[in-house]
N, C-alpha and C. Protein backbone atom coordinates (compact mmCIF):
# COMPACT_ATOMS: atom_id res chain seq x y z
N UNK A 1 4.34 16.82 -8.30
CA UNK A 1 3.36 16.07 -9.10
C UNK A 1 3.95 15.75 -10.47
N UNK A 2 3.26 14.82 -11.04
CA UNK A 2 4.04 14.23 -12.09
C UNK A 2 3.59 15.33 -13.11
N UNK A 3 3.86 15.20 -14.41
CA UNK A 3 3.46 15.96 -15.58
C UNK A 3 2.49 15.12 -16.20
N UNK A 4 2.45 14.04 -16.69
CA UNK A 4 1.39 13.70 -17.47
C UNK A 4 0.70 12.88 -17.04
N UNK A 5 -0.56 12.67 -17.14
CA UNK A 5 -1.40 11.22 -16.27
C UNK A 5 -1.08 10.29 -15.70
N UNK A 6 -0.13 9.55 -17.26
CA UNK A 6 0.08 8.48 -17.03
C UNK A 6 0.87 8.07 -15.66
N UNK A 7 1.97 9.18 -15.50
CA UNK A 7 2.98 9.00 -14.31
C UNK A 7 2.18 9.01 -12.95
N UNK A 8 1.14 9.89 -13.06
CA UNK A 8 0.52 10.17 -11.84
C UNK A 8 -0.55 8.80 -11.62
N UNK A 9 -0.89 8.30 -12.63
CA UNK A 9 -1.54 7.23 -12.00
C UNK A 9 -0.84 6.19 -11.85
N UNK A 10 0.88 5.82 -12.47
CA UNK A 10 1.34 5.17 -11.84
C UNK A 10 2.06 5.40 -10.13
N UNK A 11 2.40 6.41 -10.29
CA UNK A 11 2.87 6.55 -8.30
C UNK A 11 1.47 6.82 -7.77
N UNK A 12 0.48 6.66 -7.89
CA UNK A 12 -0.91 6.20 -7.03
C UNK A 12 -0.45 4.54 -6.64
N UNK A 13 -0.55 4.01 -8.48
CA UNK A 13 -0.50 2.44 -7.69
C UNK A 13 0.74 2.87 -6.31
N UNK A 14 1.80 2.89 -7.17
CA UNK A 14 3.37 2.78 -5.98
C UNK A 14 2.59 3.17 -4.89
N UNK A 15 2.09 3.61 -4.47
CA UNK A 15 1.77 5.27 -2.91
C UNK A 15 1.02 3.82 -2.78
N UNK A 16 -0.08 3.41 -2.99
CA UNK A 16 -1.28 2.33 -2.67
C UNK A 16 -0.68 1.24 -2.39
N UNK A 17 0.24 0.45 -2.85
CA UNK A 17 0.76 -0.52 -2.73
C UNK A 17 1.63 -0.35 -1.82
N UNK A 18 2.74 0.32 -1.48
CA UNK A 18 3.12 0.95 -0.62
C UNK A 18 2.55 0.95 1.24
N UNK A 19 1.60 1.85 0.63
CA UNK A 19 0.40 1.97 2.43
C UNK A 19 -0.37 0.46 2.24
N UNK A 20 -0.66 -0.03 2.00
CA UNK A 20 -1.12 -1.91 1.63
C UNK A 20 -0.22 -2.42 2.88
N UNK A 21 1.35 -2.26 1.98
CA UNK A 21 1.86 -3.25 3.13
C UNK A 21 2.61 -2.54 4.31
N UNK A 22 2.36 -1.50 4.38
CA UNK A 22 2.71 -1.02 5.44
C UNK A 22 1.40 -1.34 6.96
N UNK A 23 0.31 -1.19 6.17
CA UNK A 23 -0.88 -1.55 7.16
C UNK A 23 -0.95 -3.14 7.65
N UNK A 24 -0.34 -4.16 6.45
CA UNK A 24 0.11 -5.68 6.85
C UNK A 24 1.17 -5.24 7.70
N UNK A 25 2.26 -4.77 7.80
CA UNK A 25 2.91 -5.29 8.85
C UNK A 25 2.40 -4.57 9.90
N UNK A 26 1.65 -3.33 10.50
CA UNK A 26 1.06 -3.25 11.27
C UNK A 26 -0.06 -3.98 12.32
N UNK A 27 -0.60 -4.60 11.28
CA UNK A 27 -1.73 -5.11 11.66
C UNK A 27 -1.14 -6.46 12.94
N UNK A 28 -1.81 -6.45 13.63
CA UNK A 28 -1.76 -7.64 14.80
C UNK A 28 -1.68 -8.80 13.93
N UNK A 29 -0.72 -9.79 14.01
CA UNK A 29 -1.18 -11.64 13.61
C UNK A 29 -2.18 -11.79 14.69
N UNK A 30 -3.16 -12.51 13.30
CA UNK A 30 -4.13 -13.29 14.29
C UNK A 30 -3.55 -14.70 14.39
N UNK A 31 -3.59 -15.03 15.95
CA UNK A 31 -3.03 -16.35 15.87
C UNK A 31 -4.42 -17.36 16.48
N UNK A 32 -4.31 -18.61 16.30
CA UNK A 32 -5.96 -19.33 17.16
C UNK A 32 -5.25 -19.86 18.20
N UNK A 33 -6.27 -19.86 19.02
CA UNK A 33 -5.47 -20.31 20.28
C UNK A 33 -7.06 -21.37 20.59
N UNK A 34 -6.54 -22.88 20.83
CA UNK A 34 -7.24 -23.55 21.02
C UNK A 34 -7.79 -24.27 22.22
């Protein structure tokens, strides 16, 4: 863990942003099929 706040609430964003796009490339393309 970080030492002072500030660090720790920045590697939240990193960690959040991070699992964000890890769940986009998971996620199925929706494609339309007409």
């Amino acid at each position: 863990m970080s030492r002072t706040f500030e660090c720790q609430v920045n590697e939240l964003h990193i960690s959040a942003a991070i699992l964000n796009r890890f769940t986009e490339l998971g996620r199925p393309q929706m494609v339309a099929v007409a």
